[in-house]
PDB file of N, CA and C in Angstrom:
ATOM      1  N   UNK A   1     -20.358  35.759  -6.357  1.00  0.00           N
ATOM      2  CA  UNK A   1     -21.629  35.668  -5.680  1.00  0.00           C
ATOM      3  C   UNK A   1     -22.705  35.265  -6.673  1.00  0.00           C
ATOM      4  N   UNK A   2     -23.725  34.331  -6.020  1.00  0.00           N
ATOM      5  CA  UNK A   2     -24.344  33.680  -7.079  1.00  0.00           C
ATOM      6  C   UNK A   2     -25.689  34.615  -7.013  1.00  0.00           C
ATOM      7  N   UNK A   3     -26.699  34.981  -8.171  1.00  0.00           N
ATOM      8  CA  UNK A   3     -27.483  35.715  -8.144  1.00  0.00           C
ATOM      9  C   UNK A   3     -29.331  35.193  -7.695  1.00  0.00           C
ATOM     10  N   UNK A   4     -30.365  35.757  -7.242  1.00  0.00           N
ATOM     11  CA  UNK A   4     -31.148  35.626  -7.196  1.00  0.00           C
ATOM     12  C   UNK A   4     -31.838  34.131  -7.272  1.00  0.00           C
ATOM     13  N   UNK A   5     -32.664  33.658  -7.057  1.00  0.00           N
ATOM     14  CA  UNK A   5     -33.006  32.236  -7.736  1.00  0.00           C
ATOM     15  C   UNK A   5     -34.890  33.194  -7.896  1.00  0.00           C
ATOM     16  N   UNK A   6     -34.987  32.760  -9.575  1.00  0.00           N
ATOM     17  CA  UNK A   6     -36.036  32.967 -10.286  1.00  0.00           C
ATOM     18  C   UNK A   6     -36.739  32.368 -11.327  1.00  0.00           C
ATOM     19  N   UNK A   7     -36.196  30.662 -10.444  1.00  0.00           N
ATOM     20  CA  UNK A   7     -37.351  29.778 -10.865  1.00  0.00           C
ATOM     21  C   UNK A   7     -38.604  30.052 -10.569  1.00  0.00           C
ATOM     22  N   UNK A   8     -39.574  30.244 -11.925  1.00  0.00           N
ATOM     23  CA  UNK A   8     -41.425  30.006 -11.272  1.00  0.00           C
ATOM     24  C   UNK A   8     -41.574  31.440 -10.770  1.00  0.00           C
ATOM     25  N   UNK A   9     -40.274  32.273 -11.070  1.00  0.00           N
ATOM     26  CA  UNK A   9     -41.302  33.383 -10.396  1.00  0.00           C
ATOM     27  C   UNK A   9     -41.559  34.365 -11.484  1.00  0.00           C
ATOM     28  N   UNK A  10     -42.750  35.568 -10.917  1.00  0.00           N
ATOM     29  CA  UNK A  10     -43.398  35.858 -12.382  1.00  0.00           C
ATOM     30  C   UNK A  10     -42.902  37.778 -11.903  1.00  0.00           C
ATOM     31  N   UNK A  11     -41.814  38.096 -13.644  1.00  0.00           N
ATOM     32  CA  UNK A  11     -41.160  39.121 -12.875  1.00  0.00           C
ATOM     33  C   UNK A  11     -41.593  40.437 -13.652  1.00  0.00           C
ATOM     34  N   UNK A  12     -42.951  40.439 -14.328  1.00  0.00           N
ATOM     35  CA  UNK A  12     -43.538  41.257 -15.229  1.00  0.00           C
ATOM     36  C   UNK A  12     -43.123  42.660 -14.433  1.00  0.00           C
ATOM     37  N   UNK A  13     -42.714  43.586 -15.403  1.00  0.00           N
ATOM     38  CA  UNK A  13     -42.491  45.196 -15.191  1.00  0.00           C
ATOM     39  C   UNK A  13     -41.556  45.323 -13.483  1.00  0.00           C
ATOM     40  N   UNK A  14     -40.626  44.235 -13.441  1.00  0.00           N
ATOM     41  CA  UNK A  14     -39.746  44.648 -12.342  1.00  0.00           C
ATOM     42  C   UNK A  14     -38.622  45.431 -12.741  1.00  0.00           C
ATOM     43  N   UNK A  15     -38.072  46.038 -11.777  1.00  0.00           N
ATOM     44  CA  UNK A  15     -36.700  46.650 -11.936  1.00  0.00           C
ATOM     45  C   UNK A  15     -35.862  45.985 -11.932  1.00  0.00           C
ATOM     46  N   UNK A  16     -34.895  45.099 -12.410  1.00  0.00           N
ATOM     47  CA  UNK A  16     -33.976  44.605 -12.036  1.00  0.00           C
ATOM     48  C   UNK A  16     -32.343  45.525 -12.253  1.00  0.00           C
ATOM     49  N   UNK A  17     -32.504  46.560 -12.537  1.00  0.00           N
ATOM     50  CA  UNK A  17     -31.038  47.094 -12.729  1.00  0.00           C
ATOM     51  C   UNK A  17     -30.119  47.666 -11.387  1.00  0.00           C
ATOM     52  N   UNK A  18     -29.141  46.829 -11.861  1.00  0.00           N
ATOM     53  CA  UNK A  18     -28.086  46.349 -10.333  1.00  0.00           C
ATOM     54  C   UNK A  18     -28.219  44.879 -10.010  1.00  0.00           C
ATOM     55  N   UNK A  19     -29.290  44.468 -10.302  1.00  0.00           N
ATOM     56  CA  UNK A  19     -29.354  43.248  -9.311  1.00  0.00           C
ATOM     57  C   UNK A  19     -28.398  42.400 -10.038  1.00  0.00           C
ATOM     58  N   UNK A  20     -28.136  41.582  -9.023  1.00  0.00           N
ATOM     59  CA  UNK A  20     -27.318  40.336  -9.417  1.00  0.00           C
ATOM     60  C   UNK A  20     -28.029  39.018 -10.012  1.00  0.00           C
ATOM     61  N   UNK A  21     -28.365  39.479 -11.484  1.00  0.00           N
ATOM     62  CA  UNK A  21     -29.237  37.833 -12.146  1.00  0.00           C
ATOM     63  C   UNK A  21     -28.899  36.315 -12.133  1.00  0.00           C
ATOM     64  N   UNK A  22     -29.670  35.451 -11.736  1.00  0.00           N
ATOM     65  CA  UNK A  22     -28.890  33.930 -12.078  1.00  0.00           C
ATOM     66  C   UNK A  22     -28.780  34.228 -13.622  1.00  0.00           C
ATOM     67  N   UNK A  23     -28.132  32.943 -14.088  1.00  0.00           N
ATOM     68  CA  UNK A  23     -27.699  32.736 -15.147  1.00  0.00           C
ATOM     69  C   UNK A  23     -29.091  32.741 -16.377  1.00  0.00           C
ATOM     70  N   UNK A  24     -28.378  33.054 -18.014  1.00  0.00           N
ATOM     71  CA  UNK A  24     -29.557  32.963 -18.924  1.00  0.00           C
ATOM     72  C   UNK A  24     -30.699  31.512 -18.512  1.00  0.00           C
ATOM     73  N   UNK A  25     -30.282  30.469 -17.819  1.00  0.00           N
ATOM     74  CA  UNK A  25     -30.898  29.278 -18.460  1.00  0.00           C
ATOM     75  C   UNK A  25     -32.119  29.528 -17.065  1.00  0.00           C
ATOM     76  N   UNK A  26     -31.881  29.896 -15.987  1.00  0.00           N
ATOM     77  CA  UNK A  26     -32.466  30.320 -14.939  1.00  0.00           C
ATOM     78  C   UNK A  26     -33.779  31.214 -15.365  1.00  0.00           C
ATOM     79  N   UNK A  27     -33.103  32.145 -16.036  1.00  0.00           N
ATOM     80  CA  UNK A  27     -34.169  33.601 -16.320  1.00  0.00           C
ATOM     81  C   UNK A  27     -35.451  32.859 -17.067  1.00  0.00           C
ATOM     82  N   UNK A  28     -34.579  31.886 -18.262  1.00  0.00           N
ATOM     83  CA  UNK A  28     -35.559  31.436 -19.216  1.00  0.00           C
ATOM     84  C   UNK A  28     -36.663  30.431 -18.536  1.00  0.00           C
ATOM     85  N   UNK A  29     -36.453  29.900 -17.170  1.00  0.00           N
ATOM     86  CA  UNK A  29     -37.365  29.152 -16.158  1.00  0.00           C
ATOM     87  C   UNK A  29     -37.895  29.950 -15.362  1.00  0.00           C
ATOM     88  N   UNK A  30     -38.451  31.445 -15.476  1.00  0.00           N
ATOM     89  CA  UNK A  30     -39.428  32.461 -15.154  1.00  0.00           C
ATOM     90  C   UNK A  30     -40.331  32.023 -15.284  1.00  0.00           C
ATOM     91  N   UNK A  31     -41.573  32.425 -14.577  1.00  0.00           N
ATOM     92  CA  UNK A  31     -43.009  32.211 -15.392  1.00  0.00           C
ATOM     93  C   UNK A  31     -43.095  33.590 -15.895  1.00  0.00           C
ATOM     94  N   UNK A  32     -42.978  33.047 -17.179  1.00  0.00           N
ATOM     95  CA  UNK A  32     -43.285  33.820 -18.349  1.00  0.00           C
ATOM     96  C   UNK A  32     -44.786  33.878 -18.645  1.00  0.00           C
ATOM     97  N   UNK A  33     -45.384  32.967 -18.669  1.00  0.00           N
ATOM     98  CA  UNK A  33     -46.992  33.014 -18.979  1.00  0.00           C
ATOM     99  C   UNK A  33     -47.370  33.616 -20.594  1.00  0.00           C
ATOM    100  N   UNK A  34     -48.317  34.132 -20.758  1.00  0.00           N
ATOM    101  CA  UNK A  34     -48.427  34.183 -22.115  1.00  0.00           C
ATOM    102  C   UNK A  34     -47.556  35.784 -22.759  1.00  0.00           C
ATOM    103  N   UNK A  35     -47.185  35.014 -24.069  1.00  0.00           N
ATOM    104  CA  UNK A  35     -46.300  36.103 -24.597  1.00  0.00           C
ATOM    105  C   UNK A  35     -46.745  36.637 -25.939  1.00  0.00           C
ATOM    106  N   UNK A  36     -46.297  37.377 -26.555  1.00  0.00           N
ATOM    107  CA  UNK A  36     -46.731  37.480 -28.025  1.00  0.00           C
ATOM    108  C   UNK A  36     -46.623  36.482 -29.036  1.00  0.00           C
ATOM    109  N   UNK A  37     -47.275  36.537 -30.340  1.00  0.00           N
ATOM    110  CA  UNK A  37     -47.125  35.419 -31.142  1.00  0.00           C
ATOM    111  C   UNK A  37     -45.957  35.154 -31.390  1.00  0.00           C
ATOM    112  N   UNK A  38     -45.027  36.228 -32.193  1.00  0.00           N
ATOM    113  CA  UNK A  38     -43.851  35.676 -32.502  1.00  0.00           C
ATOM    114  C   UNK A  38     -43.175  35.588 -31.280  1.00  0.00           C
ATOM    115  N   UNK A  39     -43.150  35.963 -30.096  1.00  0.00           N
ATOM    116  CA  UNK A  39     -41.987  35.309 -29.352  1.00  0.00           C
ATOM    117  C   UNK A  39     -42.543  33.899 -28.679  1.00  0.00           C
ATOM    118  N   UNK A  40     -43.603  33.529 -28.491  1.00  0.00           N
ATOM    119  CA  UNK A  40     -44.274  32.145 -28.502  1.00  0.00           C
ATOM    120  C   UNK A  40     -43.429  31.443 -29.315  1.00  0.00           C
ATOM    121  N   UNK A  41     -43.880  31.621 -30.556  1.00  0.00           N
ATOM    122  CA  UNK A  41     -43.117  30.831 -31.547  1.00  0.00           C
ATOM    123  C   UNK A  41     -41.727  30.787 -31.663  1.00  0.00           C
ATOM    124  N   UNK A  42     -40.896  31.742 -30.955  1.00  0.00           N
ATOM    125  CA  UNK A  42     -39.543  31.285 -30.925  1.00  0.00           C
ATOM    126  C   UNK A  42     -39.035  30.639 -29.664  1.00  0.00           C
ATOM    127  N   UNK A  43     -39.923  31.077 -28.601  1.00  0.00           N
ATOM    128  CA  UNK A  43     -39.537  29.963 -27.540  1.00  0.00           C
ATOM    129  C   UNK A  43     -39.953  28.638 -27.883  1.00  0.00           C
ATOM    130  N   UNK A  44     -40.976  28.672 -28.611  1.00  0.00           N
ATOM    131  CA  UNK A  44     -41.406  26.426 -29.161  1.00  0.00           C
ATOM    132  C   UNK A  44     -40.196  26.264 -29.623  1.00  0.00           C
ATOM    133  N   UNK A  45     -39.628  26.952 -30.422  1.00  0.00           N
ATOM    134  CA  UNK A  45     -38.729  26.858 -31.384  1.00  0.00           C
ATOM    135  C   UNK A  45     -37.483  26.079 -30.528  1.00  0.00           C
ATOM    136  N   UNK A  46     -36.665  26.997 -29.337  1.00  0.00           N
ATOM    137  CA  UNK A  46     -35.925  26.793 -28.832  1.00  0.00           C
ATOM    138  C   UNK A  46     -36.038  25.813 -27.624  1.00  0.00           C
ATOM    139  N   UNK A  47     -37.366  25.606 -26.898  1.00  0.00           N
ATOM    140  CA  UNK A  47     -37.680  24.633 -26.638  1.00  0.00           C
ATOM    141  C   UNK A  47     -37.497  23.578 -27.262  1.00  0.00           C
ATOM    142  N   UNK A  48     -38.081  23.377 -28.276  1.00  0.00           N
ATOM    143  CA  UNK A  48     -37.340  21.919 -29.112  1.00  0.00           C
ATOM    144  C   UNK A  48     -36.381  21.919 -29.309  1.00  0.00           C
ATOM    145  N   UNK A  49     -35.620  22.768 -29.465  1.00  0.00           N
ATOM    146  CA  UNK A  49     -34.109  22.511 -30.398  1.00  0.00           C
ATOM    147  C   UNK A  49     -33.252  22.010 -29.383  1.00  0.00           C
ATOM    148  N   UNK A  50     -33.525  22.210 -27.868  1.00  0.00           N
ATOM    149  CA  UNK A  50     -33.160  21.880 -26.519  1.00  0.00           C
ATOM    150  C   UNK A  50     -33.782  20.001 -26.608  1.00  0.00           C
ATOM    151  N   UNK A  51     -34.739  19.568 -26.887  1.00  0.00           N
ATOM    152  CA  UNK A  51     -35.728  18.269 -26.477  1.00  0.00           C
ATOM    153  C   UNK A  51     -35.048  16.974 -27.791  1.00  0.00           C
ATOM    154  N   UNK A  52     -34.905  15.866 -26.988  1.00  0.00           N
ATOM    155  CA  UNK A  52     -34.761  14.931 -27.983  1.00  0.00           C
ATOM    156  C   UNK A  52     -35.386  14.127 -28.325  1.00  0.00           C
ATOM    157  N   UNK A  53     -36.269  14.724 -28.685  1.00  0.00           N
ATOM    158  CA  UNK A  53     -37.302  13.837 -30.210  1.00  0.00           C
ATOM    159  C   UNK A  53     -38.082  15.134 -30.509  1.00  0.00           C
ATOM    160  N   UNK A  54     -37.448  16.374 -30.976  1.00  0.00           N
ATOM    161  CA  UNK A  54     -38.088  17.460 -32.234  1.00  0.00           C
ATOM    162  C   UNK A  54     -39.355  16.899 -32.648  1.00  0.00           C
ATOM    163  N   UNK A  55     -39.198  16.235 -33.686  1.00  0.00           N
ATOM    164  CA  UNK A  55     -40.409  15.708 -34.031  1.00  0.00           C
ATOM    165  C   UNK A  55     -41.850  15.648 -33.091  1.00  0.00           C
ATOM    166  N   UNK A  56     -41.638  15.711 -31.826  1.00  0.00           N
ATOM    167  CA  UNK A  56     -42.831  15.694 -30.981  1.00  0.00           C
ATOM    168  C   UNK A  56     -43.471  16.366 -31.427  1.00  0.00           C
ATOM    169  N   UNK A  57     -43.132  17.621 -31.595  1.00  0.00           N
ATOM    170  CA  UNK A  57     -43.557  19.091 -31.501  1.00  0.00           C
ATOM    171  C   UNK A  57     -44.515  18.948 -33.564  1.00  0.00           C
ATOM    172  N   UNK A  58     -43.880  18.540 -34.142  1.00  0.00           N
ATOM    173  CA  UNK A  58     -44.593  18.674 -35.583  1.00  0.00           C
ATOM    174  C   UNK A  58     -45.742  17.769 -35.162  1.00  0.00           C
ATOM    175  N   UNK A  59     -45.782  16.593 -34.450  1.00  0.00           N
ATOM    176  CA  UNK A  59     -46.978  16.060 -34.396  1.00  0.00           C
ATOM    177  C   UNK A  59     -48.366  16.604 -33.289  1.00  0.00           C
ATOM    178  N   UNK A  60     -47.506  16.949 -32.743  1.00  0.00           N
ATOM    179  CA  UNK A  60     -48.314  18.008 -31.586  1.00  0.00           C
ATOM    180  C   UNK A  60     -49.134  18.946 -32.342  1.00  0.00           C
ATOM    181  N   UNK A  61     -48.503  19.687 -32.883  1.00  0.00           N
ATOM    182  CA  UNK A  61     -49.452  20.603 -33.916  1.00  0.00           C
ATOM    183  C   UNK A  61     -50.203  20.242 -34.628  1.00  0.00           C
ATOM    184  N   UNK A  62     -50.423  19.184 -35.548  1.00  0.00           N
ATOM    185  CA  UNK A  62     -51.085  18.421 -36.436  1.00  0.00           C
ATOM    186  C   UNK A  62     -52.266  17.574 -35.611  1.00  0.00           C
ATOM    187  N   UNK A  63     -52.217  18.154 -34.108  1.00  0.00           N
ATOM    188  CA  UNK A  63     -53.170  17.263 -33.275  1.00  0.00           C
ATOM    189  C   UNK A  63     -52.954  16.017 -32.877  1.00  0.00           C
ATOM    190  N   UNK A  64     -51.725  15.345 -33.145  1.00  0.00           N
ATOM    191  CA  UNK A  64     -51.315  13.864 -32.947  1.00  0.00           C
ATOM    192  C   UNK A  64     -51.191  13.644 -31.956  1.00  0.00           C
ATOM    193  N   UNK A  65     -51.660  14.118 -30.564  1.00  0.00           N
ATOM    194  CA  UNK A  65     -50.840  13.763 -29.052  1.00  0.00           C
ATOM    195  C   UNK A  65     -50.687  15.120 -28.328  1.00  0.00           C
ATOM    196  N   UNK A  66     -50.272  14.699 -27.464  1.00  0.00           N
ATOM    197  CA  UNK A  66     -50.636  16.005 -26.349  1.00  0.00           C
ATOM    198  C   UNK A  66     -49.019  16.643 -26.376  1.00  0.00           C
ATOM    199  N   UNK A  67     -48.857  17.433 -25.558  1.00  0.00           N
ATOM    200  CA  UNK A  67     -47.804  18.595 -25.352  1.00  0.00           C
ATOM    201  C   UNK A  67     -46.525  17.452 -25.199  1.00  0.00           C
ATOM    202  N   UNK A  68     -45.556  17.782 -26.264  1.00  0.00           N
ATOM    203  CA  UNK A  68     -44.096  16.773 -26.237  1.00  0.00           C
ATOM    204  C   UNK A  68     -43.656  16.776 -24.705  1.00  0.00           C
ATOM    205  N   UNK A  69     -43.879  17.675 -24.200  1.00  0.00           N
ATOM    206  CA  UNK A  69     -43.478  17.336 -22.656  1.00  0.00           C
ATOM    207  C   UNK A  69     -43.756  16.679 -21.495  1.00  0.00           C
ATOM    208  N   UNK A  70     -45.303  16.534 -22.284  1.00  0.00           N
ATOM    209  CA  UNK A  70     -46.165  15.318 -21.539  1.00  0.00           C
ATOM    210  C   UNK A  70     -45.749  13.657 -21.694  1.00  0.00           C
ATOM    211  N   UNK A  71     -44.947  14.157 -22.199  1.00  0.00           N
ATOM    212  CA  UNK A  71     -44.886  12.188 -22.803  1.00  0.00           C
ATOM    213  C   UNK A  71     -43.883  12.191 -22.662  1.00  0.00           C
ATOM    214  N   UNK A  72     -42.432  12.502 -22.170  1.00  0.00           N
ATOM    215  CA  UNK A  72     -41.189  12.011 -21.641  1.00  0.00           C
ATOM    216  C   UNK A  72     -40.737  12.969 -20.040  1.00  0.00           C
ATOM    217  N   UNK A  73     -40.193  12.309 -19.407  1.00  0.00           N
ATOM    218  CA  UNK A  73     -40.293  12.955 -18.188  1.00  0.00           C
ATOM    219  C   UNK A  73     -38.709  13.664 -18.201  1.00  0.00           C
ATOM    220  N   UNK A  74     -38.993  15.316 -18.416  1.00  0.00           N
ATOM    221  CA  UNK A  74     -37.895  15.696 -18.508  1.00  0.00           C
ATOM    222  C   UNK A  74     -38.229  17.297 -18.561  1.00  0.00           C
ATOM    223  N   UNK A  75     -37.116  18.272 -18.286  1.00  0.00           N
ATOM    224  CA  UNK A  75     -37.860  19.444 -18.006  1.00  0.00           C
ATOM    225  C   UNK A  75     -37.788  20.513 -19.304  1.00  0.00           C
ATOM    226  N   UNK A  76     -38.247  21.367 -19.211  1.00  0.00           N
ATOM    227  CA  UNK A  76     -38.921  22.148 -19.955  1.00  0.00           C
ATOM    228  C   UNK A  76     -37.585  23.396 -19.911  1.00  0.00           C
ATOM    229  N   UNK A  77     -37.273  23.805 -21.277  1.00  0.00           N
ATOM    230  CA  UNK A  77     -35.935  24.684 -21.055  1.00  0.00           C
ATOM    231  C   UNK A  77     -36.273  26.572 -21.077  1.00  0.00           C
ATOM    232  N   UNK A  78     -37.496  26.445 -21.144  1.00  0.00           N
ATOM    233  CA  UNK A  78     -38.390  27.941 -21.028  1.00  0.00           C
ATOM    234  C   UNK A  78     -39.912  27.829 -20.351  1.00  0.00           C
ATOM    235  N   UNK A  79     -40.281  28.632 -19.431  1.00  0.00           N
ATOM    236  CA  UNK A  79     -41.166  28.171 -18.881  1.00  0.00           C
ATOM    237  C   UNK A  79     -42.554  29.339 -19.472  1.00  0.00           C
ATOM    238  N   UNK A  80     -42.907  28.905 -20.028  1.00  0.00           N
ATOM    239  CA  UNK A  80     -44.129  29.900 -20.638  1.00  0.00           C
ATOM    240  C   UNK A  80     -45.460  29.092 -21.443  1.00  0.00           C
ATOM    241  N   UNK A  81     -46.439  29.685 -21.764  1.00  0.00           N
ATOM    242  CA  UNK A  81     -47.817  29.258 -22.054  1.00  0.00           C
ATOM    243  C   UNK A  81     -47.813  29.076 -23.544  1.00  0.00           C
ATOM    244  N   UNK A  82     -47.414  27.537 -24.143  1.00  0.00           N
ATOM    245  CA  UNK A  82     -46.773  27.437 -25.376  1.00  0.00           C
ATOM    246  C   UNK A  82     -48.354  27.282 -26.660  1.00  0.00           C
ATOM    247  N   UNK A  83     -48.679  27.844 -27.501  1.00  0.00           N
ATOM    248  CA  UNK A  83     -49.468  27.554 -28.638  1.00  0.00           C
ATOM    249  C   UNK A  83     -49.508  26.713 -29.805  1.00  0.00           C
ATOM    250  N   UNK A  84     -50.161  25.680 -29.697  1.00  0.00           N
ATOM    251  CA  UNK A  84     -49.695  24.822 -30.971  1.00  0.00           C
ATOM    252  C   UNK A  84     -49.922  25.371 -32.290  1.00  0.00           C
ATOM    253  N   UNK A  85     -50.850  26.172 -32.441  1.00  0.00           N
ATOM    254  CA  UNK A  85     -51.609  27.030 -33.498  1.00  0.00           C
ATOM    255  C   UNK A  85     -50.286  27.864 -33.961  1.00  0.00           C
ATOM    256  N   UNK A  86     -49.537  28.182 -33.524  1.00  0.00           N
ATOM    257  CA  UNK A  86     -48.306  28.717 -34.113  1.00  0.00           C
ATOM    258  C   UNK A  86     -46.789  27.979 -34.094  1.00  0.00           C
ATOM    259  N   UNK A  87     -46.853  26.927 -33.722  1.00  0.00           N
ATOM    260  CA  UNK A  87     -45.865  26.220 -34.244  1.00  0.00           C
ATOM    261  C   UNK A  87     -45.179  25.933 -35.592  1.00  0.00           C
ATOM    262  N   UNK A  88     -44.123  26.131 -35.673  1.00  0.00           N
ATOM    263  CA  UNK A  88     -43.842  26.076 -36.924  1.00  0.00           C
ATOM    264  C   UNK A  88     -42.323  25.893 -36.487  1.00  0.00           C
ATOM    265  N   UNK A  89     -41.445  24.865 -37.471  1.00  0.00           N
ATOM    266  CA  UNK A  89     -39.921  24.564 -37.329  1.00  0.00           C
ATOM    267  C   UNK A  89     -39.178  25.522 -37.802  1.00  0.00           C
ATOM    268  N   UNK A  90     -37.768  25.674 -37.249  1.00  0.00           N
ATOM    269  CA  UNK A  90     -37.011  26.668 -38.057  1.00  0.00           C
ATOM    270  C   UNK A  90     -35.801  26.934 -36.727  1.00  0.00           C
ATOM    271  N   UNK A  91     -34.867  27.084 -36.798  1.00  0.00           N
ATOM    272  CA  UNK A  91     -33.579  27.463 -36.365  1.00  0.00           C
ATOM    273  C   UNK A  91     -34.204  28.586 -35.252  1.00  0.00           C
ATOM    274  N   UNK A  92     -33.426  28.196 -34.445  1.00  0.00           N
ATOM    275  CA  UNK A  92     -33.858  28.321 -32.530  1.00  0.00           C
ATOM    276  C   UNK A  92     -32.871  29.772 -32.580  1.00  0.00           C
ATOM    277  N   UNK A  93     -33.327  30.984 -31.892  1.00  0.00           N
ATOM    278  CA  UNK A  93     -32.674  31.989 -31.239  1.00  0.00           C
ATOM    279  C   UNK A  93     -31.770  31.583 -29.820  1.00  0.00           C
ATOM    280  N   UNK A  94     -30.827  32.456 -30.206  1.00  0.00           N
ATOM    281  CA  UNK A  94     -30.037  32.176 -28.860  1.00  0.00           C
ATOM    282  C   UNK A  94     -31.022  32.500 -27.474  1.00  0.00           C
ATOM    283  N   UNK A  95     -30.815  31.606 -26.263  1.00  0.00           N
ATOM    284  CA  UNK A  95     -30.985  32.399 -24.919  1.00  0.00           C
ATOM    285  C   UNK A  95     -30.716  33.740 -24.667  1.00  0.00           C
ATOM    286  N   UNK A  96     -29.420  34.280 -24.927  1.00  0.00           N
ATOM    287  CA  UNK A  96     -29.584  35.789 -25.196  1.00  0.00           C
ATOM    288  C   UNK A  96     -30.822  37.219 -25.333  1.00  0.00           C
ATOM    289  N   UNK A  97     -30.616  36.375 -26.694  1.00  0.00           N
ATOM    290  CA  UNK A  97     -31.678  37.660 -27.405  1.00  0.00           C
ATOM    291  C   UNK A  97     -33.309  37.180 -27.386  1.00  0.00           C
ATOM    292  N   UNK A  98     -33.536  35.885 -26.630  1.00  0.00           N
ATOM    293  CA  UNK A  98     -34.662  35.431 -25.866  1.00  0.00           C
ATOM    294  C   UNK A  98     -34.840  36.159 -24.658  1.00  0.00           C
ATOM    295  N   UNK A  99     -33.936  36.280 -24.141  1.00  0.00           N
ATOM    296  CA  UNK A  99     -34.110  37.023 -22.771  1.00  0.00           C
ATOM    297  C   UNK A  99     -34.586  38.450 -22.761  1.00  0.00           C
ATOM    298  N   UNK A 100     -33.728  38.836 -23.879  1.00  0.00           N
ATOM    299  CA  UNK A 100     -33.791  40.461 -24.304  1.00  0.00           C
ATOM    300  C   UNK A 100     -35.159  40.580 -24.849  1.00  0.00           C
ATOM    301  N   UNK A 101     -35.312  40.131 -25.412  1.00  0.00           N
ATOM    302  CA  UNK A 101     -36.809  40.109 -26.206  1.00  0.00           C
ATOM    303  C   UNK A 101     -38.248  39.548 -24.345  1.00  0.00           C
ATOM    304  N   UNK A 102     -37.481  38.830 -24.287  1.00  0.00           N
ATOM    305  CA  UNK A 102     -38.911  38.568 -22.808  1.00  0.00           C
ATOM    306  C   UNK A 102     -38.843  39.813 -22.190  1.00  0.00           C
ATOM    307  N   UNK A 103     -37.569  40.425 -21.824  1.00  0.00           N
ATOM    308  CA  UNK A 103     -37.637  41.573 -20.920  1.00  0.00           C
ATOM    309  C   UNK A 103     -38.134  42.827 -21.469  1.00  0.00           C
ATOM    310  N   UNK A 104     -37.706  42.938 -22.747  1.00  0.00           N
ATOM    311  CA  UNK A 104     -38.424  43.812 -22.807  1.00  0.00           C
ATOM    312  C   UNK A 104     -40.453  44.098 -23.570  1.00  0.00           C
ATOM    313  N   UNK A 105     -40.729  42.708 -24.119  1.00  0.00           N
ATOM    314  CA  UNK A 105     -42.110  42.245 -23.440  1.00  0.00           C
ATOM    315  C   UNK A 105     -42.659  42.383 -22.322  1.00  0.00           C
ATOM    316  N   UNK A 106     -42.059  42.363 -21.129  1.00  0.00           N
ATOM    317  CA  UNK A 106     -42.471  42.054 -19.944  1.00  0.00           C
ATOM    318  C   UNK A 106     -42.306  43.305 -19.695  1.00  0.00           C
ATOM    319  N   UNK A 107     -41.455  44.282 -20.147  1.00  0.00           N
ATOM    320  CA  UNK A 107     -41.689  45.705 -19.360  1.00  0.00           C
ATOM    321  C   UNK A 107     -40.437  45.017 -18.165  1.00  0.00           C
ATOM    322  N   UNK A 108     -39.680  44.012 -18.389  1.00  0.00           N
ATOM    323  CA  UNK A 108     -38.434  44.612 -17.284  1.00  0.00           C
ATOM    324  C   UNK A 108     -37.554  45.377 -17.416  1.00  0.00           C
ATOM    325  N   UNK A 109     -37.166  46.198 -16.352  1.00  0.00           N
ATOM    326  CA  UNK A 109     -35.875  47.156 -16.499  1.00  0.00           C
ATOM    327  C   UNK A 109     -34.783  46.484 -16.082  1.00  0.00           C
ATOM    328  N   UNK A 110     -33.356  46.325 -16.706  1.00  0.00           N
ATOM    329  CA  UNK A 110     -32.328  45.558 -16.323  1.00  0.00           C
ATOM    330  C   UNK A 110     -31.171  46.190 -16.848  1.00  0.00           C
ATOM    331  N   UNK A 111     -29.870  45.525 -16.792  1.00  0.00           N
ATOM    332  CA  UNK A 111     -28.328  45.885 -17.377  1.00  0.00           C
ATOM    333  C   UNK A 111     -28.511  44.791 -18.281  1.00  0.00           C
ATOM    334  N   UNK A 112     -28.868  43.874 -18.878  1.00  0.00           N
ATOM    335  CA  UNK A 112     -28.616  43.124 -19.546  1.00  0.00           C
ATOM    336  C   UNK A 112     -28.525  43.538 -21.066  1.00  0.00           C
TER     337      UNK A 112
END
């Protein structure tokens, strides 16, 4: 049985324990909205490491052009309120312990 669909939806301080979750890549297309610094910075992180042309993202910060996602038509692999002011490159966290870390930011309760 396939679980929930929780695209776009915003699941701050829910219960989810029992429920049947879609998959990690699903959860990570929550509206997340704004998060703490460092987990900001590791979703840019993994956001790019997902996008093909990385490089967007170093020029983005440096003010060169608008949001890498604006300029190729293609979707976004975490859905949250990204900061250029903390961008910085470096080896992407798994979806996993992204999730674990949003949920328990967000104040969700889950089995995960």
């Amino acid at each position: 049985m396939r679980g929930m669909c929780l695209l776009q939806t915003r699941i701050n301080g829910a219960d989810l324990r029992g429920a049947i979750l879609p998959d990690l890549d699903e959860l990570l297309l929550c509206e997340w909205q704004v998060v703490s610094d460092d987990l900001c910075r590791e979703l840019m992180r993994y956001d790019a490491s997902l996008f093909p042309y990385p490089r967007y993202f170093d020029d983005w910060a440096r003010g060169e052009g608008l949001c890498p996602y604006l300029k190729v038509d293609i979707f976004r692999a975490v859905n949250f309120s990204e900061r250029k002011a903390l961008w910085s490159p470096g080896p992407a966290l798994g979806k996993e312990e992204l999730v674990q870390r949003l949920f328990k930011e967000k104040n969700i309760k889950s089995d995960i």
